[in-house]
PDB file of N, CA and C in Angstrom:
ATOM      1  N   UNK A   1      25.369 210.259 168.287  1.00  0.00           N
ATOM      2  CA  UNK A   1      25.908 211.372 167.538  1.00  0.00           C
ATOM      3  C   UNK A   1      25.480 211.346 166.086  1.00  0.00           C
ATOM      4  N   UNK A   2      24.799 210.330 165.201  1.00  0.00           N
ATOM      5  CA  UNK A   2      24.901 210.483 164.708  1.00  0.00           C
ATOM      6  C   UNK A   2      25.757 209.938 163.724  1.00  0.00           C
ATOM      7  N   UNK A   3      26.782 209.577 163.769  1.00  0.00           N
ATOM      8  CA  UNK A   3      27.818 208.713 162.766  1.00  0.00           C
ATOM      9  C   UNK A   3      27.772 207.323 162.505  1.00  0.00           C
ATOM     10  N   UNK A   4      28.391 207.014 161.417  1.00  0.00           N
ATOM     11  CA  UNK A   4      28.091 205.715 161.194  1.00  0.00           C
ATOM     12  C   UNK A   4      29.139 204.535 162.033  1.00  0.00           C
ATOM     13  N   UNK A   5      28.517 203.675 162.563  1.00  0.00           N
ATOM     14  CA  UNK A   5      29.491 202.747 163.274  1.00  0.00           C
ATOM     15  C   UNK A   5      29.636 202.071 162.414  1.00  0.00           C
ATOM     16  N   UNK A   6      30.204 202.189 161.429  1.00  0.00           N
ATOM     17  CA  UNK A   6      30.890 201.090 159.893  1.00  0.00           C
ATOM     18  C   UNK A   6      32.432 201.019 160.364  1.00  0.00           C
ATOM     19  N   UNK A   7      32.959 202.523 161.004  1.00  0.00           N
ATOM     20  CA  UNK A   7      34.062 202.148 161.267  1.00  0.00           C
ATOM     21  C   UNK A   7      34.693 202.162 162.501  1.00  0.00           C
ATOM     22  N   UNK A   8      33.625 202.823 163.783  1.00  0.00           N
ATOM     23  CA  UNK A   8      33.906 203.549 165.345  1.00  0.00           C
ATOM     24  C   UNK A   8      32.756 202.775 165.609  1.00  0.00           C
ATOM     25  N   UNK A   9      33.048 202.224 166.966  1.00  0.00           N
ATOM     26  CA  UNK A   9      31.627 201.820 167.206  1.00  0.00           C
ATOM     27  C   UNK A   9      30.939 203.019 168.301  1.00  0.00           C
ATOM     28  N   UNK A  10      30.060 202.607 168.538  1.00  0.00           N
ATOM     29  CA  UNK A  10      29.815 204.030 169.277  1.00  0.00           C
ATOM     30  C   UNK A  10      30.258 204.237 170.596  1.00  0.00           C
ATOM     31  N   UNK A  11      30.997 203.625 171.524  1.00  0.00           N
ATOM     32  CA  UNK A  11      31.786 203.925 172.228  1.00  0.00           C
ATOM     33  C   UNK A  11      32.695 204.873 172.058  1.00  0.00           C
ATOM     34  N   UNK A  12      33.400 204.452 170.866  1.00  0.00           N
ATOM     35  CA  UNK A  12      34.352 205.197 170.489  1.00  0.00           C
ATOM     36  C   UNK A  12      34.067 206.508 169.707  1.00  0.00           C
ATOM     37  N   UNK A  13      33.047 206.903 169.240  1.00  0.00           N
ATOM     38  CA  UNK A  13      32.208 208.629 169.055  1.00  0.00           C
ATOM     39  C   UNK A  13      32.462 208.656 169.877  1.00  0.00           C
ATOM     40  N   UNK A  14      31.637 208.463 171.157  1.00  0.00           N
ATOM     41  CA  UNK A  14      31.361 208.818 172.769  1.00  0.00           C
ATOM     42  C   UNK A  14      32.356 208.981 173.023  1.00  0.00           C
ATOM     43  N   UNK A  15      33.643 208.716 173.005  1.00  0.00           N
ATOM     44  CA  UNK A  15      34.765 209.223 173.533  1.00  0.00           C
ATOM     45  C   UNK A  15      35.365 210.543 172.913  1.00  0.00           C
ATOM     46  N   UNK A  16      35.548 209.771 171.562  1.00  0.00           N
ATOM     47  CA  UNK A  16      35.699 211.523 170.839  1.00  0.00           C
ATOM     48  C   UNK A  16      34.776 212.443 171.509  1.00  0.00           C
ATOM     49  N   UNK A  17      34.083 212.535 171.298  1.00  0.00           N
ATOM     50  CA  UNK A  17      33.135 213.936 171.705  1.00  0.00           C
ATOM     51  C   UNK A  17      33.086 214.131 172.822  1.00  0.00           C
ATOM     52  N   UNK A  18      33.313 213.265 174.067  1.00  0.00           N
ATOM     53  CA  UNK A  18      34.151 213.245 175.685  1.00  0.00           C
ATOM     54  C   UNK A  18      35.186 214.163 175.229  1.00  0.00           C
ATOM     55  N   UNK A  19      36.019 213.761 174.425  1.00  0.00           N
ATOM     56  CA  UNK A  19      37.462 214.574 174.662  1.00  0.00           C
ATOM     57  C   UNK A  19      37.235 215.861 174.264  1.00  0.00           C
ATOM     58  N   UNK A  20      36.643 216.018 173.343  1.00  0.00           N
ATOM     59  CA  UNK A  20      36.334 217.413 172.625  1.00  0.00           C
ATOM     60  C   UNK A  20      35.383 218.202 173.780  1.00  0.00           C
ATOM     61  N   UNK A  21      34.390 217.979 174.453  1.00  0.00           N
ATOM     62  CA  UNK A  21      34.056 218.410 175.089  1.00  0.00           C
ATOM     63  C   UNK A  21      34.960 219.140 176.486  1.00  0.00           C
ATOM     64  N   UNK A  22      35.768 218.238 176.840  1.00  0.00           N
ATOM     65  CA  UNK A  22      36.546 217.915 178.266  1.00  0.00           C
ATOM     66  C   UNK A  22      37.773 219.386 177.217  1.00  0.00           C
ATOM     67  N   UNK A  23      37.878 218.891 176.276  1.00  0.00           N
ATOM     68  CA  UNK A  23      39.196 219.703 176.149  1.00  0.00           C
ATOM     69  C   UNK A  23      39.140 220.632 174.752  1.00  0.00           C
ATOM     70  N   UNK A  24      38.490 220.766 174.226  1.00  0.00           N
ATOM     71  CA  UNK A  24      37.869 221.532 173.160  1.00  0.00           C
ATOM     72  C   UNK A  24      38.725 221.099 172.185  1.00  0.00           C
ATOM     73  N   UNK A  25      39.498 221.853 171.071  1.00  0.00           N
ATOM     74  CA  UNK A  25      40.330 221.199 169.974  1.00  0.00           C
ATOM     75  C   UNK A  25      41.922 221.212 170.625  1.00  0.00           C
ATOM     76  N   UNK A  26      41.943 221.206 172.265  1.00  0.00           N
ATOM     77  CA  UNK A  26      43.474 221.008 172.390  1.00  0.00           C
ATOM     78  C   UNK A  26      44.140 219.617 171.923  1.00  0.00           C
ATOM     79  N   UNK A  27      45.459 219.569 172.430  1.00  0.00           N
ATOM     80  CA  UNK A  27      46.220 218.494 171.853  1.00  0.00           C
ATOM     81  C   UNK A  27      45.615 217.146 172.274  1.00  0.00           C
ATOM     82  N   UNK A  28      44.979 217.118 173.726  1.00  0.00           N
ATOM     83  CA  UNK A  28      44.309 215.826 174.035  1.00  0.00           C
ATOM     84  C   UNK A  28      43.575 215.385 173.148  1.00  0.00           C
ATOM     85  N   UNK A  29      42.719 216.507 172.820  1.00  0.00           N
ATOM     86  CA  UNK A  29      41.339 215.765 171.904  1.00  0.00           C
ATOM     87  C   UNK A  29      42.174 215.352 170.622  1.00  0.00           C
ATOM     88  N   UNK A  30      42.802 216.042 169.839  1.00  0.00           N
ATOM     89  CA  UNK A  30      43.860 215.397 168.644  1.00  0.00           C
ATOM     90  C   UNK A  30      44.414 213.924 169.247  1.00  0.00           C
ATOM     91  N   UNK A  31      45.194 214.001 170.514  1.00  0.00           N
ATOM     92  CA  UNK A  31      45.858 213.011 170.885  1.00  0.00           C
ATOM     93  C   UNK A  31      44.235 211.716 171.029  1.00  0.00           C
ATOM     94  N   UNK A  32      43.267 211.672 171.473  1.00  0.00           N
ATOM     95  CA  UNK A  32      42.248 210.773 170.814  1.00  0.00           C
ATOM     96  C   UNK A  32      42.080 210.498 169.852  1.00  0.00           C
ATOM     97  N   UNK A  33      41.727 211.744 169.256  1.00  0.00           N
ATOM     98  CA  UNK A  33      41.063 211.625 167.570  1.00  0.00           C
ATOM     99  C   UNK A  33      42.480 210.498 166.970  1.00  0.00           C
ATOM    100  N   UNK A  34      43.513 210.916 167.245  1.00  0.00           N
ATOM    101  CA  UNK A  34      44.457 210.193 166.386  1.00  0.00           C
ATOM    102  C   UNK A  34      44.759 208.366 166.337  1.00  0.00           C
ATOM    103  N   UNK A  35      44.779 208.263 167.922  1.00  0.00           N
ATOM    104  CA  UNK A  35      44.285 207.183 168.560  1.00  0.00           C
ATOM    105  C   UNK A  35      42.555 206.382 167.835  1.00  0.00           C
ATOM    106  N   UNK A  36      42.158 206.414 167.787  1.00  0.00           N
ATOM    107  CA  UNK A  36      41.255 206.526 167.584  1.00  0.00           C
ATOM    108  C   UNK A  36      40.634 206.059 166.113  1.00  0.00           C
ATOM    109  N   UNK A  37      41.693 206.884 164.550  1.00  0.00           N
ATOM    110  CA  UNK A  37      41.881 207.008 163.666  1.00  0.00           C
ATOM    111  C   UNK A  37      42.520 205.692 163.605  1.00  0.00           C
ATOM    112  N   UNK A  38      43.432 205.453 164.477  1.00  0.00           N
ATOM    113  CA  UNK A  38      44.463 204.294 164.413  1.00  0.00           C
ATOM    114  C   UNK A  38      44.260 203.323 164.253  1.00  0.00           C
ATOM    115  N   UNK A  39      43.202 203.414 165.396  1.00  0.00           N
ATOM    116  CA  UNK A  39      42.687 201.637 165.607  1.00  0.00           C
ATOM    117  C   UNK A  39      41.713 201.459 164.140  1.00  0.00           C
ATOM    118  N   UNK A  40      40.766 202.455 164.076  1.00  0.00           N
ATOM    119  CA  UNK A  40      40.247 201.916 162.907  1.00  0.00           C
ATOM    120  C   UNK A  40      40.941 201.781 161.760  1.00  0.00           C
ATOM    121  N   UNK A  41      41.958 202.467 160.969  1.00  0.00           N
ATOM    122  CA  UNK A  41      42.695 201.561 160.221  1.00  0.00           C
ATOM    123  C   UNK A  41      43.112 200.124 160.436  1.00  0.00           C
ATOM    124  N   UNK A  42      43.683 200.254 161.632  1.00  0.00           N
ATOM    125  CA  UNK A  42      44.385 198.563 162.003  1.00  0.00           C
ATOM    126  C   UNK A  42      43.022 197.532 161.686  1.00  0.00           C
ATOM    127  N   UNK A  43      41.882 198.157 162.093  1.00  0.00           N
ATOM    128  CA  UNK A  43      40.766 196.971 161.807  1.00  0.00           C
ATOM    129  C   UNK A  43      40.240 197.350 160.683  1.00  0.00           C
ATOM    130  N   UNK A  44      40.345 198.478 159.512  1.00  0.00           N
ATOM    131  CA  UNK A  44      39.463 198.601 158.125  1.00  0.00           C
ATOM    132  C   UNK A  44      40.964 199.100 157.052  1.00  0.00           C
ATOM    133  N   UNK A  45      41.930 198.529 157.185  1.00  0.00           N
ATOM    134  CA  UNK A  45      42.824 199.276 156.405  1.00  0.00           C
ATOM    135  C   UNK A  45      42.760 199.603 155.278  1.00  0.00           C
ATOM    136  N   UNK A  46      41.851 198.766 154.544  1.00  0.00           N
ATOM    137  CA  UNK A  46      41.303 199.082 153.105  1.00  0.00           C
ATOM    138  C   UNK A  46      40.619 200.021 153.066  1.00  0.00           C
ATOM    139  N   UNK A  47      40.000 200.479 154.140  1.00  0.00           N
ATOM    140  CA  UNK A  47      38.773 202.150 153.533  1.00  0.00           C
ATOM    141  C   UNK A  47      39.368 203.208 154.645  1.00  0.00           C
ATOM    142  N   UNK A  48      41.017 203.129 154.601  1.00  0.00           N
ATOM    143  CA  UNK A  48      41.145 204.624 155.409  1.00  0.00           C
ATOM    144  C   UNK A  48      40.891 205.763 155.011  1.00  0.00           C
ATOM    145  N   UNK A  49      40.932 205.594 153.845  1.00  0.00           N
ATOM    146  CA  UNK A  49      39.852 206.909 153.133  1.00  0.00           C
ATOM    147  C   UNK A  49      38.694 207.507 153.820  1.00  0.00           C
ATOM    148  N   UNK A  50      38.016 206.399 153.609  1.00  0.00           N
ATOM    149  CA  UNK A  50      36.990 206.497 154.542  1.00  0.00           C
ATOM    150  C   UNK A  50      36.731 206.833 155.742  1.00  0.00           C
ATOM    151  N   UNK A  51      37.743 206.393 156.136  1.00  0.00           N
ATOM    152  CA  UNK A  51      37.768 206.257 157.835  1.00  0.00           C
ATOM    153  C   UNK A  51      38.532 207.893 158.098  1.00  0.00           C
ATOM    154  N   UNK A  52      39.085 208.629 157.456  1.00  0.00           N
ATOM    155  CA  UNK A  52      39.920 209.496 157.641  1.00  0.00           C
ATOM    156  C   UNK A  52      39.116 210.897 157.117  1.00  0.00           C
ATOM    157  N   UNK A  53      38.594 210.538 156.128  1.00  0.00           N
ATOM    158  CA  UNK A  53      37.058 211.678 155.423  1.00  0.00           C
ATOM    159  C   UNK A  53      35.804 211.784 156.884  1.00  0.00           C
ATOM    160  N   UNK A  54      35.622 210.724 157.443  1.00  0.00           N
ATOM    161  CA  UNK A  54      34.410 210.655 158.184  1.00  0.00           C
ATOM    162  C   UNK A  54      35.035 211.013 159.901  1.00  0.00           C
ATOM    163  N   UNK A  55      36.259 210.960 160.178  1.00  0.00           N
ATOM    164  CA  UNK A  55      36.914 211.574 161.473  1.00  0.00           C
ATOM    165  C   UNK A  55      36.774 213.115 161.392  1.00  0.00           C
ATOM    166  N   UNK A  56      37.461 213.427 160.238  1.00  0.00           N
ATOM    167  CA  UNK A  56      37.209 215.125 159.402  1.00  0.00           C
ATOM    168  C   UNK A  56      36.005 215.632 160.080  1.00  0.00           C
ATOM    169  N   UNK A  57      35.053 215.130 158.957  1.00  0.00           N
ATOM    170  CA  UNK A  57      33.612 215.413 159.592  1.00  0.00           C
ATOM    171  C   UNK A  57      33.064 215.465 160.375  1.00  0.00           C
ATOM    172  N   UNK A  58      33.625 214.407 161.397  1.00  0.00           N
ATOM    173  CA  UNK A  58      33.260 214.650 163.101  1.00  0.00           C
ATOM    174  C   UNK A  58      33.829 215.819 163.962  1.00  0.00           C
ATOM    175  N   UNK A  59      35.200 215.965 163.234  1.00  0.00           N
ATOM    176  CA  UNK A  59      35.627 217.294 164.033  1.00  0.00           C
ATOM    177  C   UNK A  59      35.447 218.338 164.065  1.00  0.00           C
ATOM    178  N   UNK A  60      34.793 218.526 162.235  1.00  0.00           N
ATOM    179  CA  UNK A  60      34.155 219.913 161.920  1.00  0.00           C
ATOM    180  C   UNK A  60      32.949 219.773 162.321  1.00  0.00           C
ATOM    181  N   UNK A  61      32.276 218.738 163.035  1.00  0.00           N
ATOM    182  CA  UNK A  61      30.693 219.040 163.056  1.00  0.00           C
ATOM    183  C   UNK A  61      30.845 219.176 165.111  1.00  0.00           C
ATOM    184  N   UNK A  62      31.658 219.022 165.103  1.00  0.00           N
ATOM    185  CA  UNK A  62      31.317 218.709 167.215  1.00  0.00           C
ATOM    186  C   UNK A  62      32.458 220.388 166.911  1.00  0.00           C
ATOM    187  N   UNK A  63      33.098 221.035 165.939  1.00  0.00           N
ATOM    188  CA  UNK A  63      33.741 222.476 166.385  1.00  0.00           C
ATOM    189  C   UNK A  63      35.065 222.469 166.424  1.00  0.00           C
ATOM    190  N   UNK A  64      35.560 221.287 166.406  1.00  0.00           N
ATOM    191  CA  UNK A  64      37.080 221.308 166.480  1.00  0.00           C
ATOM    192  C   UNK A  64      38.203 222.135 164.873  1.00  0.00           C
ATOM    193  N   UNK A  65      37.247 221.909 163.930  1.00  0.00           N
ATOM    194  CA  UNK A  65      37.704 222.741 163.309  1.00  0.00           C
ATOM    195  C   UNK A  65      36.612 223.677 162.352  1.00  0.00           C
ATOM    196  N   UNK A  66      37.562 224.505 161.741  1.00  0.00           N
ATOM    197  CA  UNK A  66      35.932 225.235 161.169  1.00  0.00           C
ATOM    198  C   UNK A  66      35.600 224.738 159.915  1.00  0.00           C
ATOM    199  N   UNK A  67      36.681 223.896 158.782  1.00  0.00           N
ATOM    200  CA  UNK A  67      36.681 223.275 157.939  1.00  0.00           C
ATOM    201  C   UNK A  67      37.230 221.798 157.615  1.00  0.00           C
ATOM    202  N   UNK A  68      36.515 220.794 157.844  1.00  0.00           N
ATOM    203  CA  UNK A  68      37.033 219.913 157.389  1.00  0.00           C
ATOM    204  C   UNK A  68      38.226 219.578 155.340  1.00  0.00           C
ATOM    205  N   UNK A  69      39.144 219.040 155.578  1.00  0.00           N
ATOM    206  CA  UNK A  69      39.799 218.911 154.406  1.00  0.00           C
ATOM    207  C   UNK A  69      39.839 217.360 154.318  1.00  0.00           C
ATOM    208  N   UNK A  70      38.912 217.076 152.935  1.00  0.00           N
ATOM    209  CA  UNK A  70      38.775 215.789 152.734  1.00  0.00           C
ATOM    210  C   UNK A  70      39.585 215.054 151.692  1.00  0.00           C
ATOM    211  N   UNK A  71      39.957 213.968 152.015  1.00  0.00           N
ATOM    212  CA  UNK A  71      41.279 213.244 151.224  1.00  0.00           C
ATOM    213  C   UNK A  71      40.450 212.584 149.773  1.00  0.00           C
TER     214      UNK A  71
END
């Protein structure tokens, strides 16, 4: 996809964009994305910034939203 595995490894894109695909921006794909968001804090808690700016971006770039809002 494209993203940096600094904080998802790429399994975990591959799933996001599974869910988004499978379910477009319904609650499942949120219910991943959030999941998802989670774990990488628990393992980078110092750059959730980061980690929370660059989820954004994945959702506005695979359609889930039409604008990302960055922290």
């Amino acid at each position: 996809m494209g993203y940096s595995a600094q904080y998802l490894a790429n399994e975990e894109w591959m799933e996001l964009h599974a869910a988004y695909v499978a379910h477009g921006s319904g609650p499942e794909f949120w219910q991943v994305y959030q999941e998802l968001q989670q774990a990488a804090v628990a393992r980078h808690g110092e750059a959730r910034i980061h980690i929370v700016n660059e989820l954004a971006r994945a959702a506005e770039h695979m359609g889930a939203i039409h604008q990302a809002i960055l922290v």
